[in-house]
C-alpha atoms as a PDB file:
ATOM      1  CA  UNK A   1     110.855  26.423  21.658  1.00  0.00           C
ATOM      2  CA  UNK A   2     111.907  25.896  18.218  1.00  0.00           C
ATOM      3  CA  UNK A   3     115.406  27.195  18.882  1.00  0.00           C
ATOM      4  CA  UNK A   4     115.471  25.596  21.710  1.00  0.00           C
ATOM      5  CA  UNK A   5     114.988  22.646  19.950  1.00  0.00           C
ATOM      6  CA  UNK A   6     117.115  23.071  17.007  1.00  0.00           C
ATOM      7  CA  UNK A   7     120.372  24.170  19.325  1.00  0.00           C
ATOM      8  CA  UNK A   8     119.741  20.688  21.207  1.00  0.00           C
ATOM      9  CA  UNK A   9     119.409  18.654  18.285  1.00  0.00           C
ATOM     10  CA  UNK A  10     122.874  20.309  16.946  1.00  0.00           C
ATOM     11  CA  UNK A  11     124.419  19.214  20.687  1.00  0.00           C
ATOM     12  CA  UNK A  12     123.479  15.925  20.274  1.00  0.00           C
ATOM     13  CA  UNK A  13     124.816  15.564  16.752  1.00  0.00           C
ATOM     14  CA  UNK A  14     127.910  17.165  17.919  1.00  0.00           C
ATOM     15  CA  UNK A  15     128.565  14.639  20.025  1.00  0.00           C
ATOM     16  CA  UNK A  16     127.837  11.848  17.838  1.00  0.00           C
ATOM     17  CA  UNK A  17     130.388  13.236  15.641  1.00  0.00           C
ATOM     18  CA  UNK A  18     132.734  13.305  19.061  1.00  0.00           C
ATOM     19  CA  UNK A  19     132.455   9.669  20.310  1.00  0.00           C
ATOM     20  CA  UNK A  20     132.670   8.531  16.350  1.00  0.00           C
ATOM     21  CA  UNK A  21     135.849  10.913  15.962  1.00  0.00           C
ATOM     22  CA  UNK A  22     137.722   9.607  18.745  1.00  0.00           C
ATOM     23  CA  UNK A  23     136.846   6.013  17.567  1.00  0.00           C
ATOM     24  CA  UNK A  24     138.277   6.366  13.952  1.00  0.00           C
ATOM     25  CA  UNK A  25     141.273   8.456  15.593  1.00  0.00           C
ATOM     26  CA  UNK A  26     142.571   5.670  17.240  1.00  0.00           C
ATOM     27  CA  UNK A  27     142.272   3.312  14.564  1.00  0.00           C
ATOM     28  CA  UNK A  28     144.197   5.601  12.194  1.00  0.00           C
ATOM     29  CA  UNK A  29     146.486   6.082  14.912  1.00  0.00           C
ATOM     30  CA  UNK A  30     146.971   2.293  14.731  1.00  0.00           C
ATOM     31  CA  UNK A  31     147.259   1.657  11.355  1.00  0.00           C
ATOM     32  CA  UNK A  32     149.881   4.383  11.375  1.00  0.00           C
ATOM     33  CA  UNK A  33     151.922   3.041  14.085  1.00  0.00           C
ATOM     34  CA  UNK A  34     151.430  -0.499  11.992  1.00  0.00           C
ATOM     35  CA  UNK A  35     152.439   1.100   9.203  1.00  0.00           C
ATOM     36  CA  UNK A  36     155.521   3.068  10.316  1.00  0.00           C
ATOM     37  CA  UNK A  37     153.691   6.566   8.505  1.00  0.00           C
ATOM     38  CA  UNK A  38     155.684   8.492  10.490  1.00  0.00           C
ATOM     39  CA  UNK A  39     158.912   7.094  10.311  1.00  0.00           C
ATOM     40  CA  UNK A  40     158.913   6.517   6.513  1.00  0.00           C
ATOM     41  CA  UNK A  41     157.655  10.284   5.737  1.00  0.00           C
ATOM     42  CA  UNK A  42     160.475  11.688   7.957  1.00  0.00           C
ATOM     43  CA  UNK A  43     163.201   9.326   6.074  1.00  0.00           C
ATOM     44  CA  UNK A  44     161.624  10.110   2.874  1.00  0.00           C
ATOM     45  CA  UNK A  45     162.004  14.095   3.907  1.00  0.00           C
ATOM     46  CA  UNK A  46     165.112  13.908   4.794  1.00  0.00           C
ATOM     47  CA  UNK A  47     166.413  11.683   1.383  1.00  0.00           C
ATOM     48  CA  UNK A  48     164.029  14.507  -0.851  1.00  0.00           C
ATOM     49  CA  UNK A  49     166.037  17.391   1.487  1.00  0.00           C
ATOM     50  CA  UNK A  50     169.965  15.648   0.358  1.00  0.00           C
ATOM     51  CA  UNK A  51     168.565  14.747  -3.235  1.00  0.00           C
ATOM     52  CA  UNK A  52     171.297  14.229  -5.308  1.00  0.00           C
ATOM     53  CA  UNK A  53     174.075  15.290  -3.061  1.00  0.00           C
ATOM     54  CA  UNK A  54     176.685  12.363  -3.839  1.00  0.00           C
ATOM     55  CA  UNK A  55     180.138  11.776  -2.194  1.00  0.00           C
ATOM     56  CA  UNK A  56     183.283   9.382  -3.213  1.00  0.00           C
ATOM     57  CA  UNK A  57     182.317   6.444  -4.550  1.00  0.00           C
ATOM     58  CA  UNK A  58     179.075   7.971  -6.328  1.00  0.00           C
ATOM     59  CA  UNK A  59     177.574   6.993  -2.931  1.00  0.00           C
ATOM     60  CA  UNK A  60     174.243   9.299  -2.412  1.00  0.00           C
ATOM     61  CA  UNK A  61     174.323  11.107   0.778  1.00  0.00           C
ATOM     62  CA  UNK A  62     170.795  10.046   1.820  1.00  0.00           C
ATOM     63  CA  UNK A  63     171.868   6.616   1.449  1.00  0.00           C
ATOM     64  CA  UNK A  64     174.972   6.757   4.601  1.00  0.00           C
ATOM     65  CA  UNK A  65     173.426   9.361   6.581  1.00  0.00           C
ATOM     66  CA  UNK A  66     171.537   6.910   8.284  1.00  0.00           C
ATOM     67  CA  UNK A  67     174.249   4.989   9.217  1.00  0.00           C
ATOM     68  CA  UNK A  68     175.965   7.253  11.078  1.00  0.00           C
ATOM     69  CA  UNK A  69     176.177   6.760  14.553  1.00  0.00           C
ATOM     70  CA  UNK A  70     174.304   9.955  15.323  1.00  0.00           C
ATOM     71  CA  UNK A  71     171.351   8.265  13.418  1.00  0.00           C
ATOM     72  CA  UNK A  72     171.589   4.843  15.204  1.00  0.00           C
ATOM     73  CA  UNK A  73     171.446   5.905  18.864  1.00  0.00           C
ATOM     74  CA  UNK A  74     167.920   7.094  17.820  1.00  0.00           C
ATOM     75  CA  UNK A  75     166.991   3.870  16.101  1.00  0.00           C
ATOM     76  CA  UNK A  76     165.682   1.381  18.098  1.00  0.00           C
ATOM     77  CA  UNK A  77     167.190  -1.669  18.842  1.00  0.00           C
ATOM     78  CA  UNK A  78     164.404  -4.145  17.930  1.00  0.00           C
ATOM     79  CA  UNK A  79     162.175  -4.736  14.380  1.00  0.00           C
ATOM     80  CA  UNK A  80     159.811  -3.822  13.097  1.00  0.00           C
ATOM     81  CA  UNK A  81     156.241  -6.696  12.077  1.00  0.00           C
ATOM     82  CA  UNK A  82     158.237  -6.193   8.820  1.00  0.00           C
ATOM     83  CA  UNK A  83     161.665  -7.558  10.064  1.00  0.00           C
ATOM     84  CA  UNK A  84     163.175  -4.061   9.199  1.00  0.00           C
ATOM     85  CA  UNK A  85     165.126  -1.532  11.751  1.00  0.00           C
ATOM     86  CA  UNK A  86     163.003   0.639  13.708  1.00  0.00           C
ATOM     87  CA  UNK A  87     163.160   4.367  12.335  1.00  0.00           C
ATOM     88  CA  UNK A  88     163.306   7.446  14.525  1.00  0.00           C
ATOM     89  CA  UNK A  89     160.325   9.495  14.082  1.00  0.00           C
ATOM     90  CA  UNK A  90     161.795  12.775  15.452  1.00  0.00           C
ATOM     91  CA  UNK A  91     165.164  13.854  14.507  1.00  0.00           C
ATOM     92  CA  UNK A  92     166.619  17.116  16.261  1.00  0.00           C
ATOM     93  CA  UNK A  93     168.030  20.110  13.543  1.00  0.00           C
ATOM     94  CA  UNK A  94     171.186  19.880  15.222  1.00  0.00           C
ATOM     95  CA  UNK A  95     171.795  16.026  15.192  1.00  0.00           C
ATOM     96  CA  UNK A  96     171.134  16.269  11.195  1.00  0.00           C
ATOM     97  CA  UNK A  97     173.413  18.754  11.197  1.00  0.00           C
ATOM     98  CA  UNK A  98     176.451  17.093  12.676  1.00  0.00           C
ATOM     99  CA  UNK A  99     175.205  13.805  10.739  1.00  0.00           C
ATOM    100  CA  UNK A 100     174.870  15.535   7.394  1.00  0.00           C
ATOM    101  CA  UNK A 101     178.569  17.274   8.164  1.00  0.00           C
ATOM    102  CA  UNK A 102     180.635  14.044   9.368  1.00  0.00           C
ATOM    103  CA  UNK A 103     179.434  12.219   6.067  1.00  0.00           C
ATOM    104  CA  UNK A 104     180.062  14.701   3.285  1.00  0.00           C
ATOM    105  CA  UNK A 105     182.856  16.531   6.053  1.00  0.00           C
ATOM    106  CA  UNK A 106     184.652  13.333   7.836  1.00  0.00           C
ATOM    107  CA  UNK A 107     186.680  14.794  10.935  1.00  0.00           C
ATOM    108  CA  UNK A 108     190.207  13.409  10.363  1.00  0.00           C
ATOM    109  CA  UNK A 109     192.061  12.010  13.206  1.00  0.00           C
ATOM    110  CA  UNK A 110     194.034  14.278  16.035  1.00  0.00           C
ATOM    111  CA  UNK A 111     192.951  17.547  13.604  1.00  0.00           C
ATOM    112  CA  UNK A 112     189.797  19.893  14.901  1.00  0.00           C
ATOM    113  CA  UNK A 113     187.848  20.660  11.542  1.00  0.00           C
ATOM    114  CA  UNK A 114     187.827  24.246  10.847  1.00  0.00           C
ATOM    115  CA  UNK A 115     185.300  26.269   8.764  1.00  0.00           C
ATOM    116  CA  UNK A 116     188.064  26.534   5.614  1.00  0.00           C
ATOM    117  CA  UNK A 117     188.797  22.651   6.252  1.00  0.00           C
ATOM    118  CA  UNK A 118     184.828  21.526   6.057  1.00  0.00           C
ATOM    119  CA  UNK A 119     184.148  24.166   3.047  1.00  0.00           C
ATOM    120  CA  UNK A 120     187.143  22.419   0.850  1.00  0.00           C
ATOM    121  CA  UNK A 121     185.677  18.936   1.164  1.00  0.00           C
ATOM    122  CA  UNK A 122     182.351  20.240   0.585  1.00  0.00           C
ATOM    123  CA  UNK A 123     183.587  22.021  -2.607  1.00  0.00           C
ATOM    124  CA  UNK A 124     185.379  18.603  -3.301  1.00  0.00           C
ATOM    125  CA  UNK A 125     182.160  16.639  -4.183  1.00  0.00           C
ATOM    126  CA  UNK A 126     180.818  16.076  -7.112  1.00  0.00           C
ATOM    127  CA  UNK A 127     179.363  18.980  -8.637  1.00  0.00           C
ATOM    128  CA  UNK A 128     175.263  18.562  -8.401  1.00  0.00           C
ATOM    129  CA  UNK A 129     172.471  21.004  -7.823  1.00  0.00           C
ATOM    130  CA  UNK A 130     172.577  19.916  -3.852  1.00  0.00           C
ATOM    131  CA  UNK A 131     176.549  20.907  -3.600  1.00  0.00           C
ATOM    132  CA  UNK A 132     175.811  24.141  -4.922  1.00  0.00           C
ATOM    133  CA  UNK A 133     173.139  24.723  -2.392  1.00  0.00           C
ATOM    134  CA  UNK A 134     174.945  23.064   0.609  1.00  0.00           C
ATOM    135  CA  UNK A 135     177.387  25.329   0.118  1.00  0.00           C
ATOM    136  CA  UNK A 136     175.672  28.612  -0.144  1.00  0.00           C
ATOM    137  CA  UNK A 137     174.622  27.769   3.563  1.00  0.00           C
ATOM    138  CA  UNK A 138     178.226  27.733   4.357  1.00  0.00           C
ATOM    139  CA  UNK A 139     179.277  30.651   2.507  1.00  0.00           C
ATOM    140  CA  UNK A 140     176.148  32.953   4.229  1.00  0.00           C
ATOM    141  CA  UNK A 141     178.414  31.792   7.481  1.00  0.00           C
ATOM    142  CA  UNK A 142     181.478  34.097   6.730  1.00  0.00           C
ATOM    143  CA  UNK A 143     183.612  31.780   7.727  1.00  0.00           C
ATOM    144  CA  UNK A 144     182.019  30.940  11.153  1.00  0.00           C
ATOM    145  CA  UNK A 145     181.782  27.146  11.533  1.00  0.00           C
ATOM    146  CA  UNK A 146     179.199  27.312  14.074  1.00  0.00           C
ATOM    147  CA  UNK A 147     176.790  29.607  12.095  1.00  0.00           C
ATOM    148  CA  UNK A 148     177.219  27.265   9.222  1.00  0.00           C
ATOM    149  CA  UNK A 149     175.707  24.371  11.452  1.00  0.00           C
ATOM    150  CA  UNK A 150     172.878  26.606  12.718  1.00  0.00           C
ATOM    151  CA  UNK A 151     172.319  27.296   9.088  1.00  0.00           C
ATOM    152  CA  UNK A 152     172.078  23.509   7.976  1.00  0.00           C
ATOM    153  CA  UNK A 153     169.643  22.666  11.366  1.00  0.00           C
ATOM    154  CA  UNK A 154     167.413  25.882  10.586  1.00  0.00           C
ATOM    155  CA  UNK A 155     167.276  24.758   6.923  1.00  0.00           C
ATOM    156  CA  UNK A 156     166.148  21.337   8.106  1.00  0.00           C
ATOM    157  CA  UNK A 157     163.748  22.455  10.977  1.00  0.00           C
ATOM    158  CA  UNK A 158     162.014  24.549   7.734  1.00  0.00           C
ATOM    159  CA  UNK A 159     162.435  21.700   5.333  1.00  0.00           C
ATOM    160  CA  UNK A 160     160.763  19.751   8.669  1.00  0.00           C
ATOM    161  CA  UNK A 161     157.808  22.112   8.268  1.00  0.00           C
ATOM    162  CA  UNK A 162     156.815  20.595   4.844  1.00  0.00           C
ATOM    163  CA  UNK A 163     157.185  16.844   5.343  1.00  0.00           C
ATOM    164  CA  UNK A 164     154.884  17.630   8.634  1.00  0.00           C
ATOM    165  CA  UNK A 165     152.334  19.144   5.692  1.00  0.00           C
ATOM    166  CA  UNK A 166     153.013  15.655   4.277  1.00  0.00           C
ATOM    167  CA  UNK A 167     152.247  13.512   7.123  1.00  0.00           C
ATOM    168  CA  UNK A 168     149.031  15.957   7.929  1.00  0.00           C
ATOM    169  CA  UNK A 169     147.787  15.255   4.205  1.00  0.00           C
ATOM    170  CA  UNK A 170     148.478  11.634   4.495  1.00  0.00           C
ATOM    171  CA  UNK A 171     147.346  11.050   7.987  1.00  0.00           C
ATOM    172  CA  UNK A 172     143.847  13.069   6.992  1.00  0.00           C
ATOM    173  CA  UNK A 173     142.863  11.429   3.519  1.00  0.00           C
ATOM    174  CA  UNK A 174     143.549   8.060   5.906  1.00  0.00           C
ATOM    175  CA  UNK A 175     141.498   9.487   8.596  1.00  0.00           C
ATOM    176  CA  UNK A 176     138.525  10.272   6.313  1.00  0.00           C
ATOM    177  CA  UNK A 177     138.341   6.896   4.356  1.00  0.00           C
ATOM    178  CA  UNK A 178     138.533   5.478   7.870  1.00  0.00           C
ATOM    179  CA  UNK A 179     135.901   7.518   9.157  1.00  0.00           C
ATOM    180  CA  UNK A 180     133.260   6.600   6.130  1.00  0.00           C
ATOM    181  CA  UNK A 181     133.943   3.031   6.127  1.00  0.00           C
ATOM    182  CA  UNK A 182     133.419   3.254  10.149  1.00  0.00           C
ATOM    183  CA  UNK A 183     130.308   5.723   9.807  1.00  0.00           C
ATOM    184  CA  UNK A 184     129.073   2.560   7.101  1.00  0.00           C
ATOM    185  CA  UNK A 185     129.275  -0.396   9.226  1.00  0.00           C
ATOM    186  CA  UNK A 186     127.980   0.941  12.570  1.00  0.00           C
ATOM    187  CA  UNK A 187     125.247   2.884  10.407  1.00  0.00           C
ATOM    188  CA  UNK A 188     125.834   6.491  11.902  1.00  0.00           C
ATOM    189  CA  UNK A 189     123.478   7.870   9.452  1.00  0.00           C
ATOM    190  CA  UNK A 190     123.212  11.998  10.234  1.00  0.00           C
ATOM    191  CA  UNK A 191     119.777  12.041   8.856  1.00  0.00           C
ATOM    192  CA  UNK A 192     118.333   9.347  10.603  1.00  0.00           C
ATOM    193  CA  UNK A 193     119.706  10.666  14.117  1.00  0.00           C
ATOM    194  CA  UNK A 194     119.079  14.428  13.498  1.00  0.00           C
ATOM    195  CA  UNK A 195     115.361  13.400  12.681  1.00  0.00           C
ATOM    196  CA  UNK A 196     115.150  11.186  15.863  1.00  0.00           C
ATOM    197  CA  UNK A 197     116.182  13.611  17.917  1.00  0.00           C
ATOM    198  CA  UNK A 198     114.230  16.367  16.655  1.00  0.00           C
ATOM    199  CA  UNK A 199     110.531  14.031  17.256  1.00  0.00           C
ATOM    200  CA  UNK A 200     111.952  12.577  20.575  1.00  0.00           C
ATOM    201  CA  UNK A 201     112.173  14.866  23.200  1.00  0.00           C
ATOM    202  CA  UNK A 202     112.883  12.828  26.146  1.00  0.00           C
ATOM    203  CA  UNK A 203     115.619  11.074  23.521  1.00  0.00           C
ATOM    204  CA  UNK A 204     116.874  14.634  23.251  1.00  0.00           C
ATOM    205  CA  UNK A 205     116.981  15.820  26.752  1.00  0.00           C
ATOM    206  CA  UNK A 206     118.524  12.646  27.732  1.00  0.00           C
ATOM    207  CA  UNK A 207     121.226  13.206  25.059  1.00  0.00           C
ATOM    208  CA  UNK A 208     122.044  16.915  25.895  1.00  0.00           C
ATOM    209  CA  UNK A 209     122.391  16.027  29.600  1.00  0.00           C
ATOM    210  CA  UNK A 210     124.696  13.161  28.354  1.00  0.00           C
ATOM    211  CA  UNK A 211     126.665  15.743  26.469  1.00  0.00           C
ATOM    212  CA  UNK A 212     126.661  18.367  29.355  1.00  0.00           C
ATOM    213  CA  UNK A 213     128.532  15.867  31.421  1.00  0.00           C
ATOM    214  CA  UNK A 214     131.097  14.935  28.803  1.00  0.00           C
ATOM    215  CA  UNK A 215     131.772  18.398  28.282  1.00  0.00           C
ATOM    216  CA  UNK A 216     132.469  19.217  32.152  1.00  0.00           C
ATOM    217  CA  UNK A 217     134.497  15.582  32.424  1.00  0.00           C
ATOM    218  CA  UNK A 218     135.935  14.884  28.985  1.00  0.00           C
ATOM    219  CA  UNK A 219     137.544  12.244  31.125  1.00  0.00           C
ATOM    220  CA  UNK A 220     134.469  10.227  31.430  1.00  0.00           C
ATOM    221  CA  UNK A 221     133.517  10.208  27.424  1.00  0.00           C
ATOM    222  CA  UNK A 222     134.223   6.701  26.793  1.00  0.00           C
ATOM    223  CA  UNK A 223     130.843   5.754  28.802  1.00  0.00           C
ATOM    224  CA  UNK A 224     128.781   8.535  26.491  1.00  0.00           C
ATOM    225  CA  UNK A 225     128.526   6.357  23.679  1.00  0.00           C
ATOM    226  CA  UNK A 226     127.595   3.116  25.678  1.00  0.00           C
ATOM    227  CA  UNK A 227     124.794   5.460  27.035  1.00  0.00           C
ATOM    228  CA  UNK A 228     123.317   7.249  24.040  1.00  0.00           C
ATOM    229  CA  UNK A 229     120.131   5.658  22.720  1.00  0.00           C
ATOM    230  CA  UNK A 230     120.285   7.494  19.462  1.00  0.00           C
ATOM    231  CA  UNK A 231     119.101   5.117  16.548  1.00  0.00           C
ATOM    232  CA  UNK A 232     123.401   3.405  15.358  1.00  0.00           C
ATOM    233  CA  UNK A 233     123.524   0.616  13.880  1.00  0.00           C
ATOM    234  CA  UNK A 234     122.550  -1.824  11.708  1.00  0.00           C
ATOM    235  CA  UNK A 235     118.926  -3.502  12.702  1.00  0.00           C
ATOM    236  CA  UNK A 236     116.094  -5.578  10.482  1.00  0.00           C
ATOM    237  CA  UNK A 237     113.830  -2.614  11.080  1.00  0.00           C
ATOM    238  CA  UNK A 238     116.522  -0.172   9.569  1.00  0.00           C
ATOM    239  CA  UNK A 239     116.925  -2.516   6.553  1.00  0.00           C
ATOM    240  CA  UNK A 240     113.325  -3.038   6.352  1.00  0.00           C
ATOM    241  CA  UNK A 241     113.292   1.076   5.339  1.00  0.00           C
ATOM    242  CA  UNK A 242     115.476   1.062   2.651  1.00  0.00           C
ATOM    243  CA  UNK A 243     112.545   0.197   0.369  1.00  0.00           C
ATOM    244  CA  UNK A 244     113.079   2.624  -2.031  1.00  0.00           C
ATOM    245  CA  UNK A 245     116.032   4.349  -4.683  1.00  0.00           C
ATOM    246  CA  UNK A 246     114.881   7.396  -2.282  1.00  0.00           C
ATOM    247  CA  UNK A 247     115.410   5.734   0.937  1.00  0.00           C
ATOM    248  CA  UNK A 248     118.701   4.386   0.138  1.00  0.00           C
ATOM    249  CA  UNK A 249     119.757   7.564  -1.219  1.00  0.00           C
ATOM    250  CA  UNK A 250     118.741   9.631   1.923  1.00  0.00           C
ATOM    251  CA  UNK A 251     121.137   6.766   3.623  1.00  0.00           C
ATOM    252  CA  UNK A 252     123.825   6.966   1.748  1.00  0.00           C
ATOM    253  CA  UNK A 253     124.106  11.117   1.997  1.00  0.00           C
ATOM    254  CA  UNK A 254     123.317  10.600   5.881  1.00  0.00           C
ATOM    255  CA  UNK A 255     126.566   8.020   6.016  1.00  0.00           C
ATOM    256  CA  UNK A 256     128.817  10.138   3.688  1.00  0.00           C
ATOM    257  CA  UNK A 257     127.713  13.720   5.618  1.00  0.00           C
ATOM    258  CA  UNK A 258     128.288  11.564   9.237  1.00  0.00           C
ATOM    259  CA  UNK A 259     131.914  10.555   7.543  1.00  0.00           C
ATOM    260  CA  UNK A 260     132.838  14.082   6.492  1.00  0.00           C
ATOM    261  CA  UNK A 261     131.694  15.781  10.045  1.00  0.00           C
ATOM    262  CA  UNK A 262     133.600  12.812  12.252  1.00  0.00           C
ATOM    263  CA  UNK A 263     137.071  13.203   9.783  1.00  0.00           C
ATOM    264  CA  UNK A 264     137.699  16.674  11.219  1.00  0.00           C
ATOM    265  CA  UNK A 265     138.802  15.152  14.245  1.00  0.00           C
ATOM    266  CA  UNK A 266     138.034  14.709  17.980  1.00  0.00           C
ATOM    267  CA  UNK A 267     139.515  17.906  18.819  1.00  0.00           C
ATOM    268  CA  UNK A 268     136.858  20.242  16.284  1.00  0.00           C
ATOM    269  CA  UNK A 269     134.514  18.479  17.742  1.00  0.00           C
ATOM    270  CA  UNK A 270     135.151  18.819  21.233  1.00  0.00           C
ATOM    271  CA  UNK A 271     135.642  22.359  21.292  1.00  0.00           C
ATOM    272  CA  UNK A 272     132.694  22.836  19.270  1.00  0.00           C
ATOM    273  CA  UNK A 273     130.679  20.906  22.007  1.00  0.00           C
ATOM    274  CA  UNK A 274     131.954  22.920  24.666  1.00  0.00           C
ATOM    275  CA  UNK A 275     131.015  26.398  22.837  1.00  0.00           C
ATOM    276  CA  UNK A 276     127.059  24.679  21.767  1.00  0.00           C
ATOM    277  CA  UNK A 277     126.488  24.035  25.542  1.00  0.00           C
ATOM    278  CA  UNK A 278     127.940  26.767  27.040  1.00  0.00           C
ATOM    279  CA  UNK A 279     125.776  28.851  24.603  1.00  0.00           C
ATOM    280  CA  UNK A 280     122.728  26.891  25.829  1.00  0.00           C
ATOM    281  CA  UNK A 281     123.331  27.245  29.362  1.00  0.00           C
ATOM    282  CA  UNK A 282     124.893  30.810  29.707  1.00  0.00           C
ATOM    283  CA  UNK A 283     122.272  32.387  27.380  1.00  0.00           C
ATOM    284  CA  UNK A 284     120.805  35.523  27.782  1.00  0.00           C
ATOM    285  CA  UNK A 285     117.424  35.330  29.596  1.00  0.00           C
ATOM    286  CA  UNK A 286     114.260  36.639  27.270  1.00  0.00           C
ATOM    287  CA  UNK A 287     112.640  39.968  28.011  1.00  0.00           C
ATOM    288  CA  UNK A 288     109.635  39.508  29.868  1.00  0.00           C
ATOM    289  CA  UNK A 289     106.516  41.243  28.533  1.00  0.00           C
ATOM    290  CA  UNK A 290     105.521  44.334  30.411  1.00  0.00           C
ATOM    291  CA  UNK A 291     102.507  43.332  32.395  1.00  0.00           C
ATOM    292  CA  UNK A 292      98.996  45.355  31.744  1.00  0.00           C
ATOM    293  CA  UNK A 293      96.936  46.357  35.071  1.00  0.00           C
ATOM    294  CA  UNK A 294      94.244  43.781  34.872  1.00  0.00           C
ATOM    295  CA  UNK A 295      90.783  44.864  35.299  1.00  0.00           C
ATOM    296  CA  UNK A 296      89.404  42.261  37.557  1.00  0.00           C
ATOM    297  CA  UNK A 297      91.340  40.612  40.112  1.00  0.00           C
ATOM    298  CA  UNK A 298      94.669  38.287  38.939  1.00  0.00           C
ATOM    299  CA  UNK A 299      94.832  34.888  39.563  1.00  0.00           C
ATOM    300  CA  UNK A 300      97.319  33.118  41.551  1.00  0.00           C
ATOM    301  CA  UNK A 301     100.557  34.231  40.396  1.00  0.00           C
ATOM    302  CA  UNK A 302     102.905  30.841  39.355  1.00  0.00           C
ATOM    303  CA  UNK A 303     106.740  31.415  40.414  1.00  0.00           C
ATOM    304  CA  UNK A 304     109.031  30.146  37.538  1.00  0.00           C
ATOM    305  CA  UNK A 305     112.412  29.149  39.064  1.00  0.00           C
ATOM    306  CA  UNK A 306     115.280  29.376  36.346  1.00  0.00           C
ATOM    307  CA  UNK A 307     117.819  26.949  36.977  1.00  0.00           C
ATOM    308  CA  UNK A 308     121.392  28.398  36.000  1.00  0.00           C
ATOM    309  CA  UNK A 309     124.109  25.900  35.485  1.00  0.00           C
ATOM    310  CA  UNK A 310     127.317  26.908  35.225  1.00  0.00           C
ATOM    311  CA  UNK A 311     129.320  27.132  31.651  1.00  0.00           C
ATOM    312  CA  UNK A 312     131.410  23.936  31.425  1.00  0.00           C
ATOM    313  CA  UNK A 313     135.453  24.502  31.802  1.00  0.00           C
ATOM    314  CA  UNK A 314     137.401  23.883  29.022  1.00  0.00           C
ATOM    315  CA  UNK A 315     140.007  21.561  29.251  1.00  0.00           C
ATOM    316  CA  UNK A 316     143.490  23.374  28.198  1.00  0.00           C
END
């Protein structure tokens, strides 16, 4: 019973922490679509990739490679709430690659470039740390002018791999400050709804059922949270309990724990409700106790009907 109990209390907090997660997912999704996060990293990758890479004119590199009209066809055509050009937010390697080649390597009119042709106005730049580099891509070609591109678009798709580290960092110290101040003002306090759950058990039947179903139709997850009667949310009686330094520190490590569990994300949480219930429902049955030959005549023997339900699917 008491494991019984515990594993349903933990499948009701789990998907607390699911409803909440999806909640504060889409309003960091939001403020990153407000704030053009994704757009301004990748620009900022690319400018930190070209660095200091400078052509006639002491014009940087990062500073016309935009403006080539590779770059514009994926820019869109209206503004941004800022007034400013809309940014692409996905580049392929091999678009930077031509870009990056017909600024600092300008196809001349009525000649095909050749390899030798686009290494001597590479080696005619001026002479920084980035020229250097740009062309020891070109040199590992041997002369091939189609290797040298591949070079330049798998250098980017690596150089890709850290500004998506960048993003991830950014998007996740966003999504946790989200997810406290969230967590705060619709008082998702751990504590409180770990304890109700473990003295309710109707409360916590109703709540594992709720979570069996979201598990089997994820599709259907909005309604969960409209249906849970777990104690979220700020009320005169929970105010009324905070009588106490103790009281308001028990809520305060309740919010910030709630905060921390709901910024892993929807997806953690998900999969971590489908493995909970599946564990409670496909279980192993327990031994049953060999039976001793009674001495006087057994009573009525009771017939106790197990009810299997089926592990829940996983969505792919």
């Amino acid at each position: 019973m008491f494991g019984s109990a515990v594993l349903e209390v933990a499948i009701g907090l789990t998907l607390v922490y699911l409803l909440f997660s999806l909640v504060c997912s889409a309003i960091n999704e939001f403020i990153a679509r407000l704030l053009k996060w994704r757009s301004k990293t990748l620009e900022d990758g690319i400018k930190s990739m070209l660095g200091d890479l400078e052509i006639g004119g002491g014009q940087l590199v990062k500073d016309k490679i935009y403006n080539t009209p590779l770059f514009k066809g994926l820019i869109g055509k209206g503004k941004a709430w800022t007034g400013r050009d809309i940014k692409p937010t996905y580049i392929p390697s091999r678009t930077f690659a031509l870009a990056l080649l017909d600024v600092v390597a300008p196809s001349q009119k009525d000649k095909v470039d050749t390899f030798d042709s686009v290494r001597a106005k590479v080696g005619s730049l001026h002479d920084t740390g980035m020229k250097q580099s740009l062309l020891g891509l070109l040199d590992s070609a041997e002369g091939d002018l189609k290797r040298a591109r591949e070079n330049i678009e798998r250098w980017f798709d690596e150089s890709m791999d850290q500004v998506t580290a960048w993003y991830k960092r950014t998007a996740n110290t966003w999504l946790f400050i989200v997810s406290v101040l969230v967590c705060a003002i619709m008082n998702a306090d751990s504590v409180a709804v770990g304890t109700t759950l473990w003295r309710d058990p109707s409360l916590r039947a109703a709540v594992v059922n709720q979570a069996e179903k979201t598990a089997k139709k994820p599709e259907e997850i909005d309604k969960a949270l409209q249906q849970l009667k777990v104690p979220i949310g700020w009320t005169s009686n929970a105010l009324k309990d905070l009588d106490s330094f103790e009281k308001w520190a028990e809520k305060i490590v309740g919010l910030l724990f709630t905060g921390i569990a709901v910024s892993l994300g929807a997806p953690f949480w998900f999969d971590m409700l489908n493995k909970l219930v599946n564990f409670r429902t496909g279980g192993n049955k327990p031994e049953k106790t060999p039976a001793v030959e009674p001495l006087t005549p057994p009573p009525q023997r009771l017939e106790i009907i197990a009810t299997a339900v089926p592990p829940a699917a996983l969505k792919p």
